[in-house]
N, C-alpha and C. Protein backbone atom coordinates (compact mmCIF):
# COMPACT_ATOMS: atom_id res chain seq x y z
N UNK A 1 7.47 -129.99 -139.90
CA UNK A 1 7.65 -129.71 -138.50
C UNK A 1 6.71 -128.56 -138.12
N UNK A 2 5.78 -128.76 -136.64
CA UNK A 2 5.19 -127.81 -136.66
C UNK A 2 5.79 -126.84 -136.52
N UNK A 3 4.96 -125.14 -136.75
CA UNK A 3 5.94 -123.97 -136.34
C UNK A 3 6.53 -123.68 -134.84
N UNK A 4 5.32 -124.04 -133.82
CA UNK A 4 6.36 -124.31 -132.19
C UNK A 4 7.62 -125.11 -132.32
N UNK A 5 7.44 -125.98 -132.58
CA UNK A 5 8.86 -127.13 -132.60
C UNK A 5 9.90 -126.44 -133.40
N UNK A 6 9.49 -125.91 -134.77
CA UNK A 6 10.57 -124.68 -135.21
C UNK A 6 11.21 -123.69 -134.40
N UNK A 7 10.15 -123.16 -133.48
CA UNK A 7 10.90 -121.82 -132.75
C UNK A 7 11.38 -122.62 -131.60
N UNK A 8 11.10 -123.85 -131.34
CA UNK A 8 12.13 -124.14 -129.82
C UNK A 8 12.99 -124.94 -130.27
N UNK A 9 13.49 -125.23 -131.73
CA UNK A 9 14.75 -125.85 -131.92
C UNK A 9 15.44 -124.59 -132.51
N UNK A 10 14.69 -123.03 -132.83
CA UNK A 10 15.47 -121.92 -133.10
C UNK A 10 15.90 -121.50 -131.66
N UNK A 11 14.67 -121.79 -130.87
CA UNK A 11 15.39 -121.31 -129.40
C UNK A 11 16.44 -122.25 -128.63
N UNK A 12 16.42 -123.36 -129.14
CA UNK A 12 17.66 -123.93 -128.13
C UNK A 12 18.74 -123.85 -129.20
N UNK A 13 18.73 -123.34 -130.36
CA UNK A 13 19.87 -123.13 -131.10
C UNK A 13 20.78 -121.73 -130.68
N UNK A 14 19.66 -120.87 -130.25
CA UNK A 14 20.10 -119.74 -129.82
C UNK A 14 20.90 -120.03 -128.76
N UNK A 15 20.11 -120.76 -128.01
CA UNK A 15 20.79 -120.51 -126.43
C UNK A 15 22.24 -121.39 -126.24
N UNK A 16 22.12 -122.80 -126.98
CA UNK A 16 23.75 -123.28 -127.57
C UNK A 16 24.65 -122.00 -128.30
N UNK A 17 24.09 -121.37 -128.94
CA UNK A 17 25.37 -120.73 -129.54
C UNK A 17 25.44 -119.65 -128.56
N UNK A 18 24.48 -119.15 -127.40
CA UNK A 18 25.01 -117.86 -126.76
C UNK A 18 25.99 -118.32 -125.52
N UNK A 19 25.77 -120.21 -125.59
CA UNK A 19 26.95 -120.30 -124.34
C UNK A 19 27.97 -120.79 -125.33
N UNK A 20 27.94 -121.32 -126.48
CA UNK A 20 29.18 -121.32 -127.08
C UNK A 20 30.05 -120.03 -127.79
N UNK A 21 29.40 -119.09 -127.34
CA UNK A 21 30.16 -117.49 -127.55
C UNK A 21 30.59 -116.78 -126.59
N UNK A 22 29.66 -117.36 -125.53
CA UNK A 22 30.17 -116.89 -123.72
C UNK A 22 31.98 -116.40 -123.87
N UNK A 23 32.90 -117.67 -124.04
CA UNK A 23 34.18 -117.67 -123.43
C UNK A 23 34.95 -116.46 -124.53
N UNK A 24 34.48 -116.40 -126.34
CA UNK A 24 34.66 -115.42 -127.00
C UNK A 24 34.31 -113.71 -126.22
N UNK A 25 33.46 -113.57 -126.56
CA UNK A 25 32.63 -112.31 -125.77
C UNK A 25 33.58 -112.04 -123.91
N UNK A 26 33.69 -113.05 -122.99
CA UNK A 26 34.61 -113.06 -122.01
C UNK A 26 35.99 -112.75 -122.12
N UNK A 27 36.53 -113.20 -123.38
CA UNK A 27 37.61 -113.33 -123.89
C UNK A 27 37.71 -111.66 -124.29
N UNK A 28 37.12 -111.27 -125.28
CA UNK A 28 37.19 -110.10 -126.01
C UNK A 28 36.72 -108.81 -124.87
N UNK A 29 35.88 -108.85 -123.69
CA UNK A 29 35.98 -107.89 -122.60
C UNK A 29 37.34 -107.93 -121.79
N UNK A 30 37.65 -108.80 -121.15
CA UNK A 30 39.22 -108.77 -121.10
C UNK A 30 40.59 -108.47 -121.49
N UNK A 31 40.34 -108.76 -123.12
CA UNK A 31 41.25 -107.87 -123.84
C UNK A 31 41.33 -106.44 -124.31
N UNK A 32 39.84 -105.95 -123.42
CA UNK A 32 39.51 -104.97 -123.68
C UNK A 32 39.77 -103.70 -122.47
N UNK A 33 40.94 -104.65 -121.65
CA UNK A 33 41.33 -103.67 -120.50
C UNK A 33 40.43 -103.90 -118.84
N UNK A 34 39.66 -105.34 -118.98
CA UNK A 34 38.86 -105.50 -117.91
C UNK A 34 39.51 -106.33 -117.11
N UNK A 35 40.81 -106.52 -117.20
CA UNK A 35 41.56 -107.51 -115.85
C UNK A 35 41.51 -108.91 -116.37
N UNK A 36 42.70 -109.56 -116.29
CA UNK A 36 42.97 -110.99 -116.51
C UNK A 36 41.96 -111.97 -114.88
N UNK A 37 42.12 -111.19 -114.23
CA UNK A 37 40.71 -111.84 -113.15
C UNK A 37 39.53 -111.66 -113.28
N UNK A 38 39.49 -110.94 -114.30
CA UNK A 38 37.61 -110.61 -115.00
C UNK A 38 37.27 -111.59 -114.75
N UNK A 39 37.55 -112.87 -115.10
CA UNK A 39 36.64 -113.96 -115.90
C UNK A 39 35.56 -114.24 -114.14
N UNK A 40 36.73 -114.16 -113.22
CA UNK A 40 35.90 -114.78 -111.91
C UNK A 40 35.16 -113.74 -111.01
N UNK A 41 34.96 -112.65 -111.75
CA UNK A 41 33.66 -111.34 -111.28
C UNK A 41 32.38 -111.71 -111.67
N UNK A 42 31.87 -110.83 -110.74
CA UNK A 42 30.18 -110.75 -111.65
C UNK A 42 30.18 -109.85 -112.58
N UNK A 43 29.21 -110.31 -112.79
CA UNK A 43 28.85 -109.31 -114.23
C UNK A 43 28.39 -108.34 -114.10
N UNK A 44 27.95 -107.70 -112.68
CA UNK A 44 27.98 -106.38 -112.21
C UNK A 44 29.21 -105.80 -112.53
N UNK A 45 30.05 -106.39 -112.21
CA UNK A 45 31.73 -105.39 -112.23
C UNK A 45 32.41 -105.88 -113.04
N UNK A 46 31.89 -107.04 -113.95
CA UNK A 46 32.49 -107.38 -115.15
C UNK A 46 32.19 -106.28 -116.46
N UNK A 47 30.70 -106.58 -116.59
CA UNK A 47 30.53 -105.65 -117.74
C UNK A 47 29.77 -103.64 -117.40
N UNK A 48 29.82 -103.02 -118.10
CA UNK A 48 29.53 -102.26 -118.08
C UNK A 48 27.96 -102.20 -117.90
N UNK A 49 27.50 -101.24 -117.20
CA UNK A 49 25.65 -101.17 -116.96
C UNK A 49 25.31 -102.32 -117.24
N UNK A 50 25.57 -103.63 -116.19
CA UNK A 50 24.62 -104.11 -115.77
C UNK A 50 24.06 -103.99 -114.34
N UNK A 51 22.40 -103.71 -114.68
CA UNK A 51 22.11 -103.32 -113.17
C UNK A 51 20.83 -103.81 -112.04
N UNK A 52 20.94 -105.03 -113.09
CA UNK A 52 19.25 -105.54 -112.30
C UNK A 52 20.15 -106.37 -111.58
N UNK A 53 19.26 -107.03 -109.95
CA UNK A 53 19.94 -107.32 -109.12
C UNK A 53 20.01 -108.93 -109.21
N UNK A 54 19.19 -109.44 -109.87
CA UNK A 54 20.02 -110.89 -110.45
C UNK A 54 20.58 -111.50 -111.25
N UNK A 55 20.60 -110.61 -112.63
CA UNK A 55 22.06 -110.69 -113.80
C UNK A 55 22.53 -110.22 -113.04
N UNK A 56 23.27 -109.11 -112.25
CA UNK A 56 24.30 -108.64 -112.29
C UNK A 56 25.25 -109.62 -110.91
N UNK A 57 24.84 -110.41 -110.80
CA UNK A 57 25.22 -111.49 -109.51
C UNK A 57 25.76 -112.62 -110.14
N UNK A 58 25.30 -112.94 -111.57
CA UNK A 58 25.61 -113.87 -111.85
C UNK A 58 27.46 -114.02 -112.85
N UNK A 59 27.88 -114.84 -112.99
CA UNK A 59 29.40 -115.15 -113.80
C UNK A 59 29.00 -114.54 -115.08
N UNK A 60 30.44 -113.85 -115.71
CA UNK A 60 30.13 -113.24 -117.04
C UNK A 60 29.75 -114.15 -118.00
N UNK A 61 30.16 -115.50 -117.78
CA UNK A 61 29.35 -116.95 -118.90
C UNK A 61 28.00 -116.86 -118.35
N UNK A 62 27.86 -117.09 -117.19
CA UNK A 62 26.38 -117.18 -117.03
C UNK A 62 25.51 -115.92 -117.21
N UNK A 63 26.15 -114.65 -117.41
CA UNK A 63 25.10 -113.90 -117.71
C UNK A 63 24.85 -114.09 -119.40
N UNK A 64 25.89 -114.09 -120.10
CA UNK A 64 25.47 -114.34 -121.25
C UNK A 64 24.86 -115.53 -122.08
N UNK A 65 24.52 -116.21 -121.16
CA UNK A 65 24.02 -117.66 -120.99
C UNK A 65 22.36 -116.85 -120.96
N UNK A 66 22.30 -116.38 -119.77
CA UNK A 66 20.92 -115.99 -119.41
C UNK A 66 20.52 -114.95 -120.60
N UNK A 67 21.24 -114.23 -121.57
CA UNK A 67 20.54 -113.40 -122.55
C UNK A 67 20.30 -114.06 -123.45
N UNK A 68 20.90 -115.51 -123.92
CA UNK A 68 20.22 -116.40 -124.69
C UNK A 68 18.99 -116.55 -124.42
N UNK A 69 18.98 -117.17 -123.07
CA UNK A 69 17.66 -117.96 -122.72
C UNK A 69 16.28 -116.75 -123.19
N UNK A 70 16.86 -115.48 -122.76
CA UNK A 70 16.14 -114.43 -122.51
C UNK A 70 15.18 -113.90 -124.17
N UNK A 71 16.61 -113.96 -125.08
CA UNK A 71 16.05 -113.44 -126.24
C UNK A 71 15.17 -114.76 -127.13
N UNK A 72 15.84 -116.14 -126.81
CA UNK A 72 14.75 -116.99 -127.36
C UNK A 72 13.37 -117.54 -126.86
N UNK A 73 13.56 -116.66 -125.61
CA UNK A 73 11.37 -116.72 -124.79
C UNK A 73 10.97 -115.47 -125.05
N UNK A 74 11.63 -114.66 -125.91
CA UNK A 74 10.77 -113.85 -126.79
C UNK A 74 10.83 -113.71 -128.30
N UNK A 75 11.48 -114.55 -128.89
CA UNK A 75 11.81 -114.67 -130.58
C UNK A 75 12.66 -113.78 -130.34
N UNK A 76 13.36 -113.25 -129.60
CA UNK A 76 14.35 -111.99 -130.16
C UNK A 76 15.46 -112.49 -130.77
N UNK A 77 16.36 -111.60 -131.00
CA UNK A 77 18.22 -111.49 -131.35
C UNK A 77 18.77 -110.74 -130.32
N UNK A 78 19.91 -110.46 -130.89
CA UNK A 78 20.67 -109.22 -129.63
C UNK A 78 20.28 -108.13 -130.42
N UNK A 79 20.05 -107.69 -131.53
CA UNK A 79 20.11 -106.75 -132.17
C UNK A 79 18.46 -105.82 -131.74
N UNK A 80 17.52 -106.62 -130.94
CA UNK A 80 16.58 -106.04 -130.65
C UNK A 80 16.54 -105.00 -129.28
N UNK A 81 17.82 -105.39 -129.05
CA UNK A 81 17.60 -104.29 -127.64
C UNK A 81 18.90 -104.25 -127.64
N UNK A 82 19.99 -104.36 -128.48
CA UNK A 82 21.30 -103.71 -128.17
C UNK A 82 21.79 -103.18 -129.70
N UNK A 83 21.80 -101.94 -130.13
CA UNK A 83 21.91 -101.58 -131.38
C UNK A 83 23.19 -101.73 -132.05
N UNK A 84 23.22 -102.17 -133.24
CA UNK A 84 24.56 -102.67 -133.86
C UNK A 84 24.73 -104.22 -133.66
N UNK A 85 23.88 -104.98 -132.84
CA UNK A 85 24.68 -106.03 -132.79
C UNK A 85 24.73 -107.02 -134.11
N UNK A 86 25.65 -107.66 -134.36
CA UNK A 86 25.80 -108.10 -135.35
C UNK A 86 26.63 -107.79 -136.10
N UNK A 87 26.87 -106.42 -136.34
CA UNK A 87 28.00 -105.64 -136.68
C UNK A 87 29.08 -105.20 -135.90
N UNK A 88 29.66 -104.37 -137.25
CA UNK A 88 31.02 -103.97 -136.24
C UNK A 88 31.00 -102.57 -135.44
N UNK A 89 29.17 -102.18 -135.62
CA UNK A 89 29.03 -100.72 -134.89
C UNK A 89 27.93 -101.18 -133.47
N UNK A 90 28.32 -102.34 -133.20
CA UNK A 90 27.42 -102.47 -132.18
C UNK A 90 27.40 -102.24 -130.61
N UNK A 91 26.56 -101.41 -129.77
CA UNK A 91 26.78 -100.50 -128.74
C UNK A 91 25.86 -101.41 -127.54
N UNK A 92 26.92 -102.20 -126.79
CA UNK A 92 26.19 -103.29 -125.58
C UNK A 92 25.77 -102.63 -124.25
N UNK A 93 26.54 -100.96 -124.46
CA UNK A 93 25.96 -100.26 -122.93
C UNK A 93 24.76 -99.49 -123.82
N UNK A 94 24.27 -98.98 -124.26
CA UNK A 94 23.59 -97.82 -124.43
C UNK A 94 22.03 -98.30 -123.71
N UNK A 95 21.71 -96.87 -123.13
CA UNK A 95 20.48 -97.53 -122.44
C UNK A 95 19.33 -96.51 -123.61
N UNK A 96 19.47 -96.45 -124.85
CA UNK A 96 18.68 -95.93 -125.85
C UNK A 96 16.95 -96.44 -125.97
N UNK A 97 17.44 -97.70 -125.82
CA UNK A 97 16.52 -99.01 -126.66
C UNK A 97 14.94 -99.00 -125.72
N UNK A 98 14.33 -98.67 -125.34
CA UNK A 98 12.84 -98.90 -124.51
C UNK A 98 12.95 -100.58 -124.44
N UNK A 99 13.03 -101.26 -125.27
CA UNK A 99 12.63 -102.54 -125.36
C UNK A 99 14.10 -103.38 -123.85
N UNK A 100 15.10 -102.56 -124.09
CA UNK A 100 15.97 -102.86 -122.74
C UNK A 100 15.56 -102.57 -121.48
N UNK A 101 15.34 -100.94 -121.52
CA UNK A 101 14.68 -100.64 -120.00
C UNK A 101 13.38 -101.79 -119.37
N UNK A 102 12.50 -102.02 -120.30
CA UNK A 102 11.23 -103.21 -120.48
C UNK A 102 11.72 -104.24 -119.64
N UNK A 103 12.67 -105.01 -120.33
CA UNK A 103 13.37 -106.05 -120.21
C UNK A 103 13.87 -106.27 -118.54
N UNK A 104 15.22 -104.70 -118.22
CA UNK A 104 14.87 -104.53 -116.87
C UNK A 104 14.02 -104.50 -115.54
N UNK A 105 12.99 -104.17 -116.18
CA UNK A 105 11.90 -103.91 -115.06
C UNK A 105 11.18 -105.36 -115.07
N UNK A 106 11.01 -106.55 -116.11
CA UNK A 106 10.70 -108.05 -115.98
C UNK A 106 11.86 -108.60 -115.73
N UNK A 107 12.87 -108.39 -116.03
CA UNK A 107 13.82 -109.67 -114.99
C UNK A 107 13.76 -109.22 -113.17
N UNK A 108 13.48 -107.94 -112.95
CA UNK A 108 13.22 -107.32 -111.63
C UNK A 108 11.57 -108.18 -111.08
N UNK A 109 10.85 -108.41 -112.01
CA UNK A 109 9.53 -108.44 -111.70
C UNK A 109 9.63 -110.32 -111.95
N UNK A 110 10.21 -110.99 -112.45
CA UNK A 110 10.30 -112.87 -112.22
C UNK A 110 11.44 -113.05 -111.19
N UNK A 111 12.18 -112.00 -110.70
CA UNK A 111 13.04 -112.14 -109.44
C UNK A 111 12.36 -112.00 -108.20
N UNK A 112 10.90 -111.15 -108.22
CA UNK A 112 10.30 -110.87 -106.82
C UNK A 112 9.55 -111.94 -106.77
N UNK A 113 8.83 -112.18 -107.96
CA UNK A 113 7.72 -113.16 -108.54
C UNK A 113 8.40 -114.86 -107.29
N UNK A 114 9.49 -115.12 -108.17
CA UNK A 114 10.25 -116.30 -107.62
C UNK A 114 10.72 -116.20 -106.43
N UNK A 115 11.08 -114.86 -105.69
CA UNK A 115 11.26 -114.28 -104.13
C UNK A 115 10.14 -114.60 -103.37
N UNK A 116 9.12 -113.76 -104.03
CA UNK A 116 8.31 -113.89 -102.43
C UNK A 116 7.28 -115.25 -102.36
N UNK A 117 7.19 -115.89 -103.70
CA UNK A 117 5.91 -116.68 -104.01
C UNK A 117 6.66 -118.42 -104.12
N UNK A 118 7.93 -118.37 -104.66
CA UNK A 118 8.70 -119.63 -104.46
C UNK A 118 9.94 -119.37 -103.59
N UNK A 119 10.15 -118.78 -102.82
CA UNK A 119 11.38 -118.87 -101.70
C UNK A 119 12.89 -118.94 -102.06
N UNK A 120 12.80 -117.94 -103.46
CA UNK A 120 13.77 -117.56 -104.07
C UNK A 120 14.25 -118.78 -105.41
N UNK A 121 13.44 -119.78 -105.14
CA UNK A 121 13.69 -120.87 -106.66
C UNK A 121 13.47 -120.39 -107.69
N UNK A 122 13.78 -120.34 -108.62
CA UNK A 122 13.50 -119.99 -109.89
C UNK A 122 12.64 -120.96 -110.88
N UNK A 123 11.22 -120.53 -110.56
CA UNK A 123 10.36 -121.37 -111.58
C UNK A 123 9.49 -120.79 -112.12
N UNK A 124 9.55 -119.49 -112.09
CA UNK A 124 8.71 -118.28 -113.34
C UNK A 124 10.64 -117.44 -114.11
N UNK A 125 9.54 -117.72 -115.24
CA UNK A 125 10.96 -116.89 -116.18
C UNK A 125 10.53 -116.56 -117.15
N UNK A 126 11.03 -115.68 -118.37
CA UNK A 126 10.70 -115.19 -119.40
C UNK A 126 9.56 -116.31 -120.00
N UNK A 127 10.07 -117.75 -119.99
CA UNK A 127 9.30 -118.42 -121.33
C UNK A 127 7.88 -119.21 -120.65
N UNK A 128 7.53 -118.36 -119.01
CA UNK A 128 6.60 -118.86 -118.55
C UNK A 128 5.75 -117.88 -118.89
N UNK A 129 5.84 -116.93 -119.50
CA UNK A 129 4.42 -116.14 -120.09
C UNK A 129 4.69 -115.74 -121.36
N UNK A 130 6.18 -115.65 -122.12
CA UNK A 130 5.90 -115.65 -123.47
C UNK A 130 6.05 -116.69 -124.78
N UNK A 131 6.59 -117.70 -124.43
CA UNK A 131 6.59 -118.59 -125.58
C UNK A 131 7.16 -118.54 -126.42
N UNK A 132 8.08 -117.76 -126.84
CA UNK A 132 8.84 -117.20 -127.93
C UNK A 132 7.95 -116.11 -128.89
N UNK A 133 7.01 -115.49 -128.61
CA UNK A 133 6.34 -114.26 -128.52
C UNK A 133 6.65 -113.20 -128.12
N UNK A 134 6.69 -112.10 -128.52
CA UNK A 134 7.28 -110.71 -127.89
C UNK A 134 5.76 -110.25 -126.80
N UNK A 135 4.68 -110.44 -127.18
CA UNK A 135 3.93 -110.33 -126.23
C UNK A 135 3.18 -111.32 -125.98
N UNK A 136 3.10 -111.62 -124.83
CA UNK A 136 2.17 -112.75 -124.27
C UNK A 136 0.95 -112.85 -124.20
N UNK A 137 0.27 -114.04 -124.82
CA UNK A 137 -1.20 -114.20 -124.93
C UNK A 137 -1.64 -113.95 -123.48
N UNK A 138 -3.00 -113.98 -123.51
CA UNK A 138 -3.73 -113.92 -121.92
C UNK A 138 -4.72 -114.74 -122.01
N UNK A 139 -5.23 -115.32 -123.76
CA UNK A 139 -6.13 -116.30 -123.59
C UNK A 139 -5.72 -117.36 -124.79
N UNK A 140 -6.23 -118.29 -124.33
CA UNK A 140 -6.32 -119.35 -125.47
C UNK A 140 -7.09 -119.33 -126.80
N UNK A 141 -6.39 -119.82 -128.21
CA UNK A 141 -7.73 -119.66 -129.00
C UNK A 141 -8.17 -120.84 -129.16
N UNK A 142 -9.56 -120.84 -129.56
CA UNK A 142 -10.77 -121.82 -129.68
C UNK A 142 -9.99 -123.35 -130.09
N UNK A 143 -9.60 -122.58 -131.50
CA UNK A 143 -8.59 -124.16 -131.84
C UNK A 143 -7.83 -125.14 -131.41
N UNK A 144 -6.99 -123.72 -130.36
CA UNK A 144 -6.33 -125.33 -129.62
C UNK A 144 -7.09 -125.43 -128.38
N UNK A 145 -7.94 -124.52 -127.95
CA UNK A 145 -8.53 -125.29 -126.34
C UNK A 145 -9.61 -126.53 -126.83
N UNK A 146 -10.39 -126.34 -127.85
CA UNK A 146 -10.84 -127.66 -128.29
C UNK A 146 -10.14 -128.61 -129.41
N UNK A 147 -8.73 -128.45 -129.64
CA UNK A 147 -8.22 -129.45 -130.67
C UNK A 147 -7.45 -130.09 -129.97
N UNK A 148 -6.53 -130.53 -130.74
CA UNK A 148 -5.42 -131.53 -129.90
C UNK A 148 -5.01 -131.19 -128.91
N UNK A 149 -4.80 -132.06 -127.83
CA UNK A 149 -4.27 -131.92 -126.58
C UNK A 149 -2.84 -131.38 -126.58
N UNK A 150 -2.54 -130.29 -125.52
CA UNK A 150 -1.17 -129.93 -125.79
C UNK A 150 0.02 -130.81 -125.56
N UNK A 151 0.86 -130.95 -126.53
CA UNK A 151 1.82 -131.32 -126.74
C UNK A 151 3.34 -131.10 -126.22
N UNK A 152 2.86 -129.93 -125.28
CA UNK A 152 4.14 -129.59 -125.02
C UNK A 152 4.84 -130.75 -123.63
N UNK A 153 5.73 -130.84 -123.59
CA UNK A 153 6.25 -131.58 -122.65
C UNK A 153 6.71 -130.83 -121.13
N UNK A 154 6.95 -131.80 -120.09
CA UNK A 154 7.36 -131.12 -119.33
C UNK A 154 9.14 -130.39 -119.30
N UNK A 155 8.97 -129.70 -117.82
CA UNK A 155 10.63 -128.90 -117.98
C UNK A 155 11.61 -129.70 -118.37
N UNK A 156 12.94 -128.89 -119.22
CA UNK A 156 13.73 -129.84 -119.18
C UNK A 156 15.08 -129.62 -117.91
N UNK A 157 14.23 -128.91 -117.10
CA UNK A 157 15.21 -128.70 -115.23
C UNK A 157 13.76 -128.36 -114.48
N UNK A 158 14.23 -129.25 -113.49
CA UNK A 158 13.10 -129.31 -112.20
C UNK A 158 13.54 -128.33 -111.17
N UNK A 159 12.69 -127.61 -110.65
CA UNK A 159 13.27 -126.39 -110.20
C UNK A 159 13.70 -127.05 -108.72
């Protein structure tokens, strides 16, 4: 299997298991003193510091839906911008991490992107400039602009 097809069956593995952990993670903020009506808040006033203005609008499943999507259009984990995760010392507010604040200022910057240039649709997003790359190419190399034709397929949601 090539290595792309590896990282986008690692990335849609990710993003299945971050909505099949959604109702856990929902579950476990609730029992954590956040209101038996949590579940039907945003995730502004669901979870703690969230503060960009289109996660924090969205359902506490759907935001943790969207950090899937988020960490597999950059190869990440959670553990890259929320310390501990994985463990049992892991800290989901701390604004420590640079690679979070980052993160903030591009979901702010594919929200204006899709505001002023598509009329608020959403058809620029993380995996339209990184690929499952932490940084995004800016050019093509030789090999594939003269080798095989790309392979990639189209979306699998039409905006």
């Amino acid at each position: 299997m090539k290595v792309r097809a590896q990282m986008t069956v690692a990335g849609l593995g990710l993003i299945g298991l971050a909505y099949m952990m959604a109702p856990v993670f929902v579950k476990q903020a609730a029992a954590q003193g956040q209101g038996a009506g949590a579940s039907k808040q945003k995730s502004g006033a669901f979870f703690k510091n969230v503060t960009t203005s289109t996660l924090k609008e969205l359902t506490p499943s759907d935001f943790l839906g969207a950090m899937g999507v988020m960490t597999a259009a950059l190869g990440y984990d959670c553990s890259n911008c929320h310390p501990g995760a994985g463990t049992d010392q892991m800290n989901w507010v701390t604004d420590s991490n640079p690679r979070k604040k980052t993160a903030r200022r591009m979901v702010e910057m594919v929200a204006a992107i899709n505001r002023e240039h598509f009329g608020g649709t959403q058809v620029v997003t993380c995996w339209t400039c990184h690929h499952g790359l932490e940084v995004p190419t800016t050019s093509i190399a030789l090999d594939k602009l003269y080798g095989a034709p790309n392979d990639e397929k189209g979306d699998v949601s039409t905006p």
